[in-house]
C-alpha atoms as a PDB file:
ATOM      1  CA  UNK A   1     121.973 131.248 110.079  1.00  0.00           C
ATOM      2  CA  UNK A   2     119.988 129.298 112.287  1.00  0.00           C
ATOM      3  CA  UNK A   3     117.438 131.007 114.894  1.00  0.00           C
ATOM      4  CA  UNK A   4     117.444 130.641 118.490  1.00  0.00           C
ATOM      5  CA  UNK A   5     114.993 128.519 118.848  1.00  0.00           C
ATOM      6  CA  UNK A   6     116.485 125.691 116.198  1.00  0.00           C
ATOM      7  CA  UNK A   7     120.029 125.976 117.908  1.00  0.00           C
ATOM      8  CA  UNK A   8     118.383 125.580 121.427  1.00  0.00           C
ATOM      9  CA  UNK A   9     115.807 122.941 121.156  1.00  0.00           C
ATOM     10  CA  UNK A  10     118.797 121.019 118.919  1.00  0.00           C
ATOM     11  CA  UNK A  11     120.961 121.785 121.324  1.00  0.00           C
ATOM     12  CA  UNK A  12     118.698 120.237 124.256  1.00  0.00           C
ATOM     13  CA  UNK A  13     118.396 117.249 121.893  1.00  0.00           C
ATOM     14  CA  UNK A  14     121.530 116.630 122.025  1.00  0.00           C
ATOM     15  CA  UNK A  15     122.248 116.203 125.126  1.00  0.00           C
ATOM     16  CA  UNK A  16     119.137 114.248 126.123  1.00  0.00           C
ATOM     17  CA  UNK A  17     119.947 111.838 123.128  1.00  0.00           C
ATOM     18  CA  UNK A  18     123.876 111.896 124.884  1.00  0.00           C
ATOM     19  CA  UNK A  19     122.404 111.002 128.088  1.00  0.00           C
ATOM     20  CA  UNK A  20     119.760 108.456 127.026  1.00  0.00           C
ATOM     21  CA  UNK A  21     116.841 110.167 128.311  1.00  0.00           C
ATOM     22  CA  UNK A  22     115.307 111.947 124.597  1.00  0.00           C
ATOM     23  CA  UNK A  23     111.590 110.351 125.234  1.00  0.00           C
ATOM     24  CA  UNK A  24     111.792 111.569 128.635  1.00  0.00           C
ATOM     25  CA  UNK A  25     112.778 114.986 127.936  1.00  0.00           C
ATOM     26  CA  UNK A  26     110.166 115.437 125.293  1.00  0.00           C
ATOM     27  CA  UNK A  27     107.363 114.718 127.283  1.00  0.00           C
ATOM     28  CA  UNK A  28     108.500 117.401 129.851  1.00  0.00           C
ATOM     29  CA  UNK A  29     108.636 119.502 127.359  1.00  0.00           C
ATOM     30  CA  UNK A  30     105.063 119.087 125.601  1.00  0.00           C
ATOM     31  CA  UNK A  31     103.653 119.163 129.090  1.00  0.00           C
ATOM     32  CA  UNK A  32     105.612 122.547 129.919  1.00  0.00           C
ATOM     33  CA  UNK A  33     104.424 123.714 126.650  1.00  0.00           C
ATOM     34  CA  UNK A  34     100.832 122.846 127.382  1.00  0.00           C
ATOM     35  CA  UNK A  35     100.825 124.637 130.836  1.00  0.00           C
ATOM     36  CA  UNK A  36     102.474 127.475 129.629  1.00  0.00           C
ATOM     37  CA  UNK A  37     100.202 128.610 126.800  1.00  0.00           C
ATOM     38  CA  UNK A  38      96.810 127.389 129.434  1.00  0.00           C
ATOM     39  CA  UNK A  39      98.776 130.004 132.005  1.00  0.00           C
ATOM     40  CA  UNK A  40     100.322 133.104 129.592  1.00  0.00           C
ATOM     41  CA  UNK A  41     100.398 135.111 133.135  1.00  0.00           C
ATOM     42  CA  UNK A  42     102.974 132.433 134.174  1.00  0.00           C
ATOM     43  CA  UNK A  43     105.418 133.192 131.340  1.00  0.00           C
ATOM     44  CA  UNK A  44     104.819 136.899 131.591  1.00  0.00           C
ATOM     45  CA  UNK A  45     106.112 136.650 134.713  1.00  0.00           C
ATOM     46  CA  UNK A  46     108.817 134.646 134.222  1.00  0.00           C
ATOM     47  CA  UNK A  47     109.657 137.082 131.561  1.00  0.00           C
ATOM     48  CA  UNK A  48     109.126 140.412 133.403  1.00  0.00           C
ATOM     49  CA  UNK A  49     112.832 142.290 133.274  1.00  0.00           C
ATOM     50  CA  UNK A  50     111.427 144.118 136.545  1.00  0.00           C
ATOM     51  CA  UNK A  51     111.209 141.058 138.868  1.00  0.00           C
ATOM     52  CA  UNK A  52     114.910 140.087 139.896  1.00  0.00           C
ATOM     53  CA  UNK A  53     116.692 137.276 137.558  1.00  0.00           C
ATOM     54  CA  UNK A  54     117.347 135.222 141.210  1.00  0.00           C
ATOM     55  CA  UNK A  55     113.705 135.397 141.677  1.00  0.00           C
ATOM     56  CA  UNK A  56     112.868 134.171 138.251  1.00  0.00           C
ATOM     57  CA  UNK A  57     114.654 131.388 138.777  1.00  0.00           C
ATOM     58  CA  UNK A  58     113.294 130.806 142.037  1.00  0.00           C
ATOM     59  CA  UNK A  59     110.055 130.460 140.975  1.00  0.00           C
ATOM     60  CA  UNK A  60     110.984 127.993 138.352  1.00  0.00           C
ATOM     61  CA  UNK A  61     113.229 125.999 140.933  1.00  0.00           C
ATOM     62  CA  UNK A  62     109.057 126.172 142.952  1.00  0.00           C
ATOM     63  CA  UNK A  63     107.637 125.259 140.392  1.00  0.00           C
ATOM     64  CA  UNK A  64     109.708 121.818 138.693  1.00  0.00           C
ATOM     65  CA  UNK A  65     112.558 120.791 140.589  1.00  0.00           C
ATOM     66  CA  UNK A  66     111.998 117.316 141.667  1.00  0.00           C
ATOM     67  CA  UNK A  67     109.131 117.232 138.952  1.00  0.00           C
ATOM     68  CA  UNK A  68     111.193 117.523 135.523  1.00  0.00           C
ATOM     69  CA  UNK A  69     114.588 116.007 134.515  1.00  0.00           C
ATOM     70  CA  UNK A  70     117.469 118.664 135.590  1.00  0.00           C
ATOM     71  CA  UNK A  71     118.758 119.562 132.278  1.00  0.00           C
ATOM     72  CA  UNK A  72     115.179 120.392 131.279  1.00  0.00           C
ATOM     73  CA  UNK A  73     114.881 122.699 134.371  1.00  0.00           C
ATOM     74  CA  UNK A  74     118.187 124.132 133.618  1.00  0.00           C
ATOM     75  CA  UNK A  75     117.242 124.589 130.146  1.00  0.00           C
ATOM     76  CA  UNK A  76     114.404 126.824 131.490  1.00  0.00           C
ATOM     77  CA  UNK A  77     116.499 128.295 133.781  1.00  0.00           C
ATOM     78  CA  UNK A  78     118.867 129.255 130.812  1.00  0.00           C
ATOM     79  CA  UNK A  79     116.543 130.144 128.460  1.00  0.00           C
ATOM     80  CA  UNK A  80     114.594 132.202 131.318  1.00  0.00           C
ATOM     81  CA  UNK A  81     117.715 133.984 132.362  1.00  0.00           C
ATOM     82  CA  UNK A  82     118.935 134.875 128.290  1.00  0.00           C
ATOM     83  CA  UNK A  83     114.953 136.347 128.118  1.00  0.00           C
ATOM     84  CA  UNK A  84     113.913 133.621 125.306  1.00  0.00           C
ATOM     85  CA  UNK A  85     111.176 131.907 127.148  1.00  0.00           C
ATOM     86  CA  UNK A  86     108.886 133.300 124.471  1.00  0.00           C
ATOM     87  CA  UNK A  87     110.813 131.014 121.808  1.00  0.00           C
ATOM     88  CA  UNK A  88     109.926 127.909 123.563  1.00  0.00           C
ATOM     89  CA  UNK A  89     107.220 126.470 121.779  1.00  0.00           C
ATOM     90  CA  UNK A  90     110.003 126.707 118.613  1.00  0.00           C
ATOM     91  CA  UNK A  91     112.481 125.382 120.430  1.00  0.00           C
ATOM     92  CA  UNK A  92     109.674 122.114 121.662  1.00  0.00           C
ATOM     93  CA  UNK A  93     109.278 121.828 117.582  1.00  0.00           C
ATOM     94  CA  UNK A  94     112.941 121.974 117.012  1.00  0.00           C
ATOM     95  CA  UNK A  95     113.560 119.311 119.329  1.00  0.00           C
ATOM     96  CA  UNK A  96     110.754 117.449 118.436  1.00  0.00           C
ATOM     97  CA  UNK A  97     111.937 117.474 114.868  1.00  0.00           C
ATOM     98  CA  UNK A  98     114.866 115.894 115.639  1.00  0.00           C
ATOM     99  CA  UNK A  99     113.749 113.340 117.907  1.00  0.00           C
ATOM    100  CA  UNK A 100     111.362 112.147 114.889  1.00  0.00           C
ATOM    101  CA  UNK A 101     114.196 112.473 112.416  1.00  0.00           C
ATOM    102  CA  UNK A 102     116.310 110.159 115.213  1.00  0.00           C
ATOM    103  CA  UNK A 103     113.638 107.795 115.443  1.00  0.00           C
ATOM    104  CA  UNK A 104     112.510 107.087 112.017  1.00  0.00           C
ATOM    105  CA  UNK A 105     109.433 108.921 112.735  1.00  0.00           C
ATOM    106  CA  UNK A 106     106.909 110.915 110.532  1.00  0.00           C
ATOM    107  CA  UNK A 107     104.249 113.291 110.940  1.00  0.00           C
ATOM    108  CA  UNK A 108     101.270 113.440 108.937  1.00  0.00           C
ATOM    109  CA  UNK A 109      98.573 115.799 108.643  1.00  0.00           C
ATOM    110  CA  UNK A 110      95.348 114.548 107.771  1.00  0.00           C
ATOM    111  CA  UNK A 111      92.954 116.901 107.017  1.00  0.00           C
ATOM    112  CA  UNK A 112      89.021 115.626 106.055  1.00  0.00           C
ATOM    113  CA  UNK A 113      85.527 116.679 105.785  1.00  0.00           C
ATOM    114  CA  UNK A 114      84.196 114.411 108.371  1.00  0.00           C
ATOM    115  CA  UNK A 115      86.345 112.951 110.972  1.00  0.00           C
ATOM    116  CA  UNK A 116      87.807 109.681 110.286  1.00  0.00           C
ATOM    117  CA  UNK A 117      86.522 106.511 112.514  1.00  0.00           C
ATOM    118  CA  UNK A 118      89.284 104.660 113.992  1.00  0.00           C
ATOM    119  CA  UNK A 119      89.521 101.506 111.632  1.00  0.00           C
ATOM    120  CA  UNK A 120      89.917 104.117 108.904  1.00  0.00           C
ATOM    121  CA  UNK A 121      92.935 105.303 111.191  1.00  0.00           C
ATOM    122  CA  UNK A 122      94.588 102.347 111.638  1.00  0.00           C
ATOM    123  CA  UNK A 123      94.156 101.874 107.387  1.00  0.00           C
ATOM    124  CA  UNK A 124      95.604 105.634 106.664  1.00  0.00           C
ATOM    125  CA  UNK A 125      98.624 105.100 109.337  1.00  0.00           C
ATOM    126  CA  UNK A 126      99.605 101.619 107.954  1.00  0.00           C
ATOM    127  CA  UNK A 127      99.539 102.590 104.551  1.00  0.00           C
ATOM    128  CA  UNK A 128     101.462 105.537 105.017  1.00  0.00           C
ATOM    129  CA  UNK A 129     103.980 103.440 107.156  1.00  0.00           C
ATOM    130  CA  UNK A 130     104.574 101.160 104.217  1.00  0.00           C
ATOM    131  CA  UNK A 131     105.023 103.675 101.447  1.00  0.00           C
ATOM    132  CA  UNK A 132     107.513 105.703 104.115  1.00  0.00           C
ATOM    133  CA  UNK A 133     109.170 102.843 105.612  1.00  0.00           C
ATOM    134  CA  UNK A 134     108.570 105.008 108.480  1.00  0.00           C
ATOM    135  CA  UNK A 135     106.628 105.378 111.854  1.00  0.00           C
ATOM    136  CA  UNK A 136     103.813 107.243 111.166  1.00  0.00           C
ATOM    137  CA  UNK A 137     101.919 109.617 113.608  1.00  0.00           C
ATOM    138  CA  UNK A 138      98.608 111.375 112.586  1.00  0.00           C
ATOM    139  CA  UNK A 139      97.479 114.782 113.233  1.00  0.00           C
ATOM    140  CA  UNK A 140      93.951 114.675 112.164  1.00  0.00           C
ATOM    141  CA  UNK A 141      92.195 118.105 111.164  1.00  0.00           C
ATOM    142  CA  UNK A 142      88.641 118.690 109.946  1.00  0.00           C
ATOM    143  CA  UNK A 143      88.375 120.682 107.328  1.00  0.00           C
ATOM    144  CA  UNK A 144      85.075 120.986 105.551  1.00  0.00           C
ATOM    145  CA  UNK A 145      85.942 122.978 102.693  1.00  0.00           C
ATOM    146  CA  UNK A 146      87.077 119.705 101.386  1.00  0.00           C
ATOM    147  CA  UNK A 147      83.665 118.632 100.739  1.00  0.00           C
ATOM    148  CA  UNK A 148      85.316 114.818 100.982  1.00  0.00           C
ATOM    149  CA  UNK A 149      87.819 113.167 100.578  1.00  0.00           C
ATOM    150  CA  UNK A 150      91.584 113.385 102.270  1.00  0.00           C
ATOM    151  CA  UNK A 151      94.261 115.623 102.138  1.00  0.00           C
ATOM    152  CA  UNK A 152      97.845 114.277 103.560  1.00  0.00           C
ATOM    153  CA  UNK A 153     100.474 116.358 103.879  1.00  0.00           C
ATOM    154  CA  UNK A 154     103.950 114.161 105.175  1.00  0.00           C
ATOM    155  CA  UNK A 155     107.725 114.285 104.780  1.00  0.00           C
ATOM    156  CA  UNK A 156     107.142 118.260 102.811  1.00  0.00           C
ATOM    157  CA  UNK A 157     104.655 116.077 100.374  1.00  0.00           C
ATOM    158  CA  UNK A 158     101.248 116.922  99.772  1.00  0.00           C
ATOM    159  CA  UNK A 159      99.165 114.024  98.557  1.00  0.00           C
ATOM    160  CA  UNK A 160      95.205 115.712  97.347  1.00  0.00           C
ATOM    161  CA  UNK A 161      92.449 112.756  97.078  1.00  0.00           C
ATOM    162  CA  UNK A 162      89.914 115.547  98.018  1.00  0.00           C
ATOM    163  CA  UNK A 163      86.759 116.571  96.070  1.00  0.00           C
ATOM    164  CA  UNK A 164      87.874 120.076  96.443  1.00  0.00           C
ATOM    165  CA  UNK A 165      91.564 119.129  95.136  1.00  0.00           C
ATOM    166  CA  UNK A 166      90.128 116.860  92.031  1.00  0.00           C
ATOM    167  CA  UNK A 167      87.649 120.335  90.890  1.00  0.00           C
ATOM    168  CA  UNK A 168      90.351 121.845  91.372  1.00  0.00           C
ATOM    169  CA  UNK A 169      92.146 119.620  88.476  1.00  0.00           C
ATOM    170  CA  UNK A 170      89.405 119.250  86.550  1.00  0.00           C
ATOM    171  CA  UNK A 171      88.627 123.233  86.232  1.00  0.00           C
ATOM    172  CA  UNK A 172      92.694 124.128  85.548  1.00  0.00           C
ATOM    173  CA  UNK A 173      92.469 121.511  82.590  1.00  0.00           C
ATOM    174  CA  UNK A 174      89.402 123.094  81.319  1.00  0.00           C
ATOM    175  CA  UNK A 175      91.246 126.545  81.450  1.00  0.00           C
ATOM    176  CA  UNK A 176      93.907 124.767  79.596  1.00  0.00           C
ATOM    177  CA  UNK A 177      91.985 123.584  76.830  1.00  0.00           C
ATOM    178  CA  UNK A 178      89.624 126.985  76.672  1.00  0.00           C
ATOM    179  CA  UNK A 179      92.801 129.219  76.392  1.00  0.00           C
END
């Protein structure tokens, strides 16, 4: 069964892709998403059962009207009013998901000892693109228990070039042969 949060944020999808306006929508949303965790008092209130449902609403109508797309606004609205507001950051990554998937678009995390420079960027990201055939966007993390090396993970596919990973390798060989 699928949660809340899939069916909504798929459900949003949907109707942005319908009405031609899916890049629009998902920046609204990331920036929504990005004021509401820098302002948790905000969604608290928006989620407090003892402030009237018109007021609620109000305050979002304050807040966006004129400064999001409607059905995004309504969307809050909806998901305000059904007391899911705290599912929205799943419902962002369910949409998300799907606008990728739409889009031929893949996410890759990168995760290094040392941060890469931006020509190494540009070499990771157009590599990747070719063996994908896809669009390739990089979330970079640093990650020093790597000691060097890169760790990608991409399309539910891990691919280990770290030192860490090749020990790692070396020592469950070892094992093999010992026992």
């Amino acid at each position: 069964m699928m949660r809340a949060a899939e069916l909504y944020g798929e459900s949003l999808y949907d109707l942005a892709a319908e009405e031609k306006q899916e890049q629009d929508i998902l920046t609204e949303m990331q920036d929504i998403g990005t004021l509401l965790r820098e302002n948790p008092k905000y969604a608290a209130l928006l989620s407090e059962p003892s402030i009237p449902k018109e007021k609620r609403l109000e305050l979002l109508d304050q807040a966006f009207r004129g400064e999001i797309r409607p059905y995004l606004l309504n969307f809050l609205k909806l998901i305000t009013e059904r007391g899911l507001l705290f599912q929205y950051a799943g419902m962002c990554r369910a949409y998300e998901r799907r606008y990728n998937e739409a889009h031929n678009i893949a996410v890759a995390l990168v995760r290094t000892a040392a941060s890469l420079d931006e020509s190494e960027k540009t070499k990771l990201r157009e590599a990747l693109e070719k063996q994908s055939g896809k669009q390739v966007v990089l979330n970079e993390r640093v990650d020093a228990s790597l000691l060097g090396g890169i760790v990608v993970e991409m399309d539910g596919k891990t691919l280990d070039g770290s030192v860490a990973g090749r020990l790692l390798a070396i020592r469950k060989k070892v094992e093999e042969i010992v026992l």
